[in-house]
N, C-alpha and C. Protein backbone atom coordinates (compact mmCIF):
# COMPACT_ATOMS: atom_id res chain seq x y z
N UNK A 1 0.82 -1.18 0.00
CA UNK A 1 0.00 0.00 0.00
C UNK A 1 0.87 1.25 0.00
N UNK A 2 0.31 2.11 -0.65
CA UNK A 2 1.11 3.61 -0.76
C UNK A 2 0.58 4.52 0.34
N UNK A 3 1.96 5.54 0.51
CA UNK A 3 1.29 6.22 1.38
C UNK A 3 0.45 7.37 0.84
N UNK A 4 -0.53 8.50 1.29
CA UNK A 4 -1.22 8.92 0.67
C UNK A 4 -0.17 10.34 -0.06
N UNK A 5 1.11 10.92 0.63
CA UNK A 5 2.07 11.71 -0.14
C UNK A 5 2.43 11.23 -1.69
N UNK A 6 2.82 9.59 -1.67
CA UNK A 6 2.73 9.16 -2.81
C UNK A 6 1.69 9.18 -3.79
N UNK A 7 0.61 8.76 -3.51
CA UNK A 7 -0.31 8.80 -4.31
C UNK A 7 -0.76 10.20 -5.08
N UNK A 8 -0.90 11.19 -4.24
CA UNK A 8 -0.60 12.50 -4.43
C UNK A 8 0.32 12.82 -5.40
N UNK A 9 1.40 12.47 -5.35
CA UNK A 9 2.17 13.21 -6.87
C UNK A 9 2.19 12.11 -7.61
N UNK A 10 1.54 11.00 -7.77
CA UNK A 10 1.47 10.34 -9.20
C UNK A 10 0.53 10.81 -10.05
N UNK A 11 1.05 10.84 -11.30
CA UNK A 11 0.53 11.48 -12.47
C UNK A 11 -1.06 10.84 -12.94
N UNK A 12 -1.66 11.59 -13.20
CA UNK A 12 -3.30 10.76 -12.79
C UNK A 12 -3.27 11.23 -14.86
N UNK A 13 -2.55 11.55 -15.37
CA UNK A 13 -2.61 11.86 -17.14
C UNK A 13 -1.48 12.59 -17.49
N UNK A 14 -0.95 11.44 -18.92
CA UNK A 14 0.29 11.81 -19.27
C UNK A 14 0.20 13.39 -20.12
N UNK A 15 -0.63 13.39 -20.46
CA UNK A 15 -1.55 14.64 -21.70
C UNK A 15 -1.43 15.55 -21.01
N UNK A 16 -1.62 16.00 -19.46
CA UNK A 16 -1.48 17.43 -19.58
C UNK A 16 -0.28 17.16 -17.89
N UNK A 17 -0.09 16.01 -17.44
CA UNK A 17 1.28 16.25 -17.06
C UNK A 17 0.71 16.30 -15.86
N UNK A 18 -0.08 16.24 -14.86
CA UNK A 18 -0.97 16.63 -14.02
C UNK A 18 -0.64 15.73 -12.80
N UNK A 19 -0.46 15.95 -11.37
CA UNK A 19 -0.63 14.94 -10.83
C UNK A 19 -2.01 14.66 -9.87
N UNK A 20 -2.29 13.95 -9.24
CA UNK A 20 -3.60 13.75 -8.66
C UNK A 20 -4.12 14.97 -7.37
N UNK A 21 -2.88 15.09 -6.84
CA UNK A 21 -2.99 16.50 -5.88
C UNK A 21 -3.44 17.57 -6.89
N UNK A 22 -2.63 18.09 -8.49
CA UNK A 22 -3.14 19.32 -9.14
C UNK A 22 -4.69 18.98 -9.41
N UNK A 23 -5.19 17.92 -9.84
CA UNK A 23 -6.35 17.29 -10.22
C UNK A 23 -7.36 17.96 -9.30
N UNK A 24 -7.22 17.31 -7.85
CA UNK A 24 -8.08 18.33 -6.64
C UNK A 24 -8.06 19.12 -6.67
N UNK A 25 -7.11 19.74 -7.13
CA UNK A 25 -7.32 21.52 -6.53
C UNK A 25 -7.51 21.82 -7.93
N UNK A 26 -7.68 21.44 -9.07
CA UNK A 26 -8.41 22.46 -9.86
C UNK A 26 -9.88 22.06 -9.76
N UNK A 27 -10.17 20.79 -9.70
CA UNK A 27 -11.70 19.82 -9.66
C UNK A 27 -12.24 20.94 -8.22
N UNK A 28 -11.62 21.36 -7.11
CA UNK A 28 -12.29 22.11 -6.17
C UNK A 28 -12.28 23.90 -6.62
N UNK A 29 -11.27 23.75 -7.27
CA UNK A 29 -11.82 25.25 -8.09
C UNK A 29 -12.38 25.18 -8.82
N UNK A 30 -12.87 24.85 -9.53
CA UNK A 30 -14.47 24.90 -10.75
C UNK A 30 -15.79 24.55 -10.16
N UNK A 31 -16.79 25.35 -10.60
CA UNK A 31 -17.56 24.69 -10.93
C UNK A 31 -18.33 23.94 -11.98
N UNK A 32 -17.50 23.80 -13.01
CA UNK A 32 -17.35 23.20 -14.34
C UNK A 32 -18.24 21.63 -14.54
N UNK A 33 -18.47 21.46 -14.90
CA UNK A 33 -19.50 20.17 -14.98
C UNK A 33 -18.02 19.33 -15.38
N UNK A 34 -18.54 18.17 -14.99
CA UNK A 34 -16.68 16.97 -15.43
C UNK A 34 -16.32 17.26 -16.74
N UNK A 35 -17.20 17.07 -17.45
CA UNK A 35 -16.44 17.20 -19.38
C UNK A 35 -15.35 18.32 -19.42
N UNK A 36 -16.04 19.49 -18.85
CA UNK A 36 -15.00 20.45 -18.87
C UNK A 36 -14.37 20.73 -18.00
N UNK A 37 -14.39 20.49 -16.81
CA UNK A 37 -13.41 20.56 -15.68
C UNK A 37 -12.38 19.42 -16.11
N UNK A 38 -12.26 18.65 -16.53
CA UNK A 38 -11.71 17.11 -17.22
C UNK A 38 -10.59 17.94 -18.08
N UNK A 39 -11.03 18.84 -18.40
CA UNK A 39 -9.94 19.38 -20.01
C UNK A 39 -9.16 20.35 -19.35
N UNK A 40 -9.53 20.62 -18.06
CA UNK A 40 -8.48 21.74 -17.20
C UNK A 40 -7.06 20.49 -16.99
N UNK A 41 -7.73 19.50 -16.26
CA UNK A 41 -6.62 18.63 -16.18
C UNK A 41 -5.75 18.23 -17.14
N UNK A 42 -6.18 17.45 -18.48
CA UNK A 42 -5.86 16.99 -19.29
C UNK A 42 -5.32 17.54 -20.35
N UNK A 43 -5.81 18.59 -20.39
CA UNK A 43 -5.69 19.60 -21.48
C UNK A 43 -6.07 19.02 -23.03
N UNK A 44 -6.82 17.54 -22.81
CA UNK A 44 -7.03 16.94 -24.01
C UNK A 44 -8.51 16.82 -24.44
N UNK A 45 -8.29 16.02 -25.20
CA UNK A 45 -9.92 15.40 -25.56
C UNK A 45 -10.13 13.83 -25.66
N UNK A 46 -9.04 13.22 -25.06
CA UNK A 46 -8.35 12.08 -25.08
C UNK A 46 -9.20 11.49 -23.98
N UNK A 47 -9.30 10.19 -23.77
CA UNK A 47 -10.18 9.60 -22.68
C UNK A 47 -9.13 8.42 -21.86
N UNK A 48 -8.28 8.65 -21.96
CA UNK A 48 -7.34 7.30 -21.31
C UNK A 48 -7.16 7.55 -19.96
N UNK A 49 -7.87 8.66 -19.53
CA UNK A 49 -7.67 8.96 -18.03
C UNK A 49 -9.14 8.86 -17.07
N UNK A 50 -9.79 8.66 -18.16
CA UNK A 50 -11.37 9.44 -17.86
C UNK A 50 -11.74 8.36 -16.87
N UNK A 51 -12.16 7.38 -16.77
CA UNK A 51 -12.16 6.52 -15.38
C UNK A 51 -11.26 7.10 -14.18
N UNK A 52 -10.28 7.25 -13.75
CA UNK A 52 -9.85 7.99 -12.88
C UNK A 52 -9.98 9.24 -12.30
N UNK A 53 -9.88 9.89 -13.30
CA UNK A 53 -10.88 11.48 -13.41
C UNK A 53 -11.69 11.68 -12.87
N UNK A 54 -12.72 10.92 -13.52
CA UNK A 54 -14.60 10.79 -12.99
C UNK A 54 -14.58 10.44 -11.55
N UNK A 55 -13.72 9.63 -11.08
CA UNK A 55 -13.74 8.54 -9.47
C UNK A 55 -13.48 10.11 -8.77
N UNK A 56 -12.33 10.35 -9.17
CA UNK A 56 -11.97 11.73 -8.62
C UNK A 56 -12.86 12.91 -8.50
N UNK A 57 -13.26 13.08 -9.41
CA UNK A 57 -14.68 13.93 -9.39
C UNK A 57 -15.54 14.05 -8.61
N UNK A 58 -16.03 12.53 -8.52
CA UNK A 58 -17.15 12.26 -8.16
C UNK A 58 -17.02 12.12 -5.78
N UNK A 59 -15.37 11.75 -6.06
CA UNK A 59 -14.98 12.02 -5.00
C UNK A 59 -15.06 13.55 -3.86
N UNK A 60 -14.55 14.74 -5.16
CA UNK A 60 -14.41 15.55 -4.33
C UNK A 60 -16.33 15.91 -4.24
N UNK A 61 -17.15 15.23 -4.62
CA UNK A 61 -18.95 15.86 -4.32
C UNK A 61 -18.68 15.53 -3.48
N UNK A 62 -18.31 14.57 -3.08
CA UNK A 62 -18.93 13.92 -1.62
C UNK A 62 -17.48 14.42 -0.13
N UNK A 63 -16.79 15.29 -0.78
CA UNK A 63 -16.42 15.92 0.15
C UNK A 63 -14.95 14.85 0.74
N UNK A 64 -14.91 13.26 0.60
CA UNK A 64 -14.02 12.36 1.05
C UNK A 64 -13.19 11.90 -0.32
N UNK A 65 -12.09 11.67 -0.15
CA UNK A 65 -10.74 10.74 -1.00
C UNK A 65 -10.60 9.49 -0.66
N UNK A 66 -10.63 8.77 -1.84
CA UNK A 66 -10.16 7.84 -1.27
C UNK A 66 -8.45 7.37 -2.33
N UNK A 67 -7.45 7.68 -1.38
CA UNK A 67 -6.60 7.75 -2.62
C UNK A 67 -6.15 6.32 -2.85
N UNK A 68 -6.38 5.28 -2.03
CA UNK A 68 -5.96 3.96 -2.66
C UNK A 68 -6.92 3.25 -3.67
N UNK A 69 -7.97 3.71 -3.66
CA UNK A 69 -9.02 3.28 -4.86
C UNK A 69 -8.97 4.60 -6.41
N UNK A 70 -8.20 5.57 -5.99
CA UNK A 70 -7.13 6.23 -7.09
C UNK A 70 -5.94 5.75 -7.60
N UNK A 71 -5.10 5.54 -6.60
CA UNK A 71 -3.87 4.61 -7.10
C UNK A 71 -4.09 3.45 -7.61
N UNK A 72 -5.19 2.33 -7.52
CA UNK A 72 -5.37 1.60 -7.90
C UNK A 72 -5.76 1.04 -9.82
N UNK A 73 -6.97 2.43 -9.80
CA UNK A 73 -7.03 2.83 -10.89
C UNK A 73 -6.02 3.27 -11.71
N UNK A 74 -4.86 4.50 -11.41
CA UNK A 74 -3.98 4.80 -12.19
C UNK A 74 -3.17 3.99 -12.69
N UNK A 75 -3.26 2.74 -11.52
CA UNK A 75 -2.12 1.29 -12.26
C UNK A 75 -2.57 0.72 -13.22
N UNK A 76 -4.16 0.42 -12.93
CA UNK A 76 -4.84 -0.64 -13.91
C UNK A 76 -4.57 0.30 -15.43
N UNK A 77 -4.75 1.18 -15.65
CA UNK A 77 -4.38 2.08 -16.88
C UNK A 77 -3.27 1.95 -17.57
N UNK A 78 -1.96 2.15 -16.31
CA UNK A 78 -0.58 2.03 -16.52
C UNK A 78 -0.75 0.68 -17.18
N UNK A 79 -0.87 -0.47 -16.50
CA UNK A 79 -1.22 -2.11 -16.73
C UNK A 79 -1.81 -2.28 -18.18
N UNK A 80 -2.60 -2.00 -18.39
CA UNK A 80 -3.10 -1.91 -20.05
C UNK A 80 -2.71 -1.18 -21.23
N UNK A 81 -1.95 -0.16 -20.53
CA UNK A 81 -1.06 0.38 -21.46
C UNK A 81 0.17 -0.33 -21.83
N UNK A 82 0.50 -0.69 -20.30
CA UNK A 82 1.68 -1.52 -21.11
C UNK A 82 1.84 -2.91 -21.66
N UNK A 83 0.36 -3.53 -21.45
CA UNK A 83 -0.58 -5.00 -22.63
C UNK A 83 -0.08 -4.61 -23.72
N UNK A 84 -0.96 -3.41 -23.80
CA UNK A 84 -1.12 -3.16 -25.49
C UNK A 84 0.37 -2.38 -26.60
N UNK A 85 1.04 -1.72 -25.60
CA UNK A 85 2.63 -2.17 -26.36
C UNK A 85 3.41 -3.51 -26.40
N UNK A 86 3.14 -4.24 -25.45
CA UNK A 86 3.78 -5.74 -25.46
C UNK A 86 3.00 -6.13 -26.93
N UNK A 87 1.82 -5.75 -27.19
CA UNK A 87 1.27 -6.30 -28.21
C UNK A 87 1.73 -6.04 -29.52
N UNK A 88 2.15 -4.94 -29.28
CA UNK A 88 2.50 -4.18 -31.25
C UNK A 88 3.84 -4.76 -31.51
C-alpha cells in the first residue's frame, strides 16, 4: 500500500502532465461540470484517463478521498497500457 504523499504526486494523465494532488485543486476550483473541468486537467480530448478522473470527481462531491481506490485505478491504466505495447 502507498502512502497517501505518494499517491498525491502520481501522475493521474500523461496529456497534460498533471498529478492527482493538481487534479483536486483544480476539480475544487471549478464549478465546471466533469467534461470540462476534465480538459483543465488533461488539457485533451483524449479519454485514457477518464475513469480515474470521474472517481476523482465524483470524490471531491462527496467531500471524502479515497486515494488507494485512485492509485489503484492509475495502475490498472498504466497495466493496459503496457498489454497493449507488449502487443504491437
Amino acid at each position: 500500500m502507498r502512502d497517501t504523499q505518494e499517491i498525491l504526486n502520481m501522475e493521474i494523465c500523461e496529456c497534460g502532465e498533471k498529478s492527482v494532488a493538481q487534479a483536486i485543486e483544480i476539480f475544487q476550483n471549478t464549478s465546471l461540470p466533469f467534461k470540462k473541468a476534465k480538459k483543465l486537467v488533461t488539457e485533451c480530448n483524449k479519454s485514457c484517463c477518464r475513469a480515474a478522473l470521474l472517481k476523482l470527481y465524483d470524490m471531491k462531491d462527496f467531500g471524502r478521498f479515497d486515494y488507494d481506490e485512485i492509485a489503484y485505478m492509475i495502475e490498472q491504466r498504466l497495466e493496459r497500457l503496457k498489454k497493449l505495447n507488449e502487443e504491437s
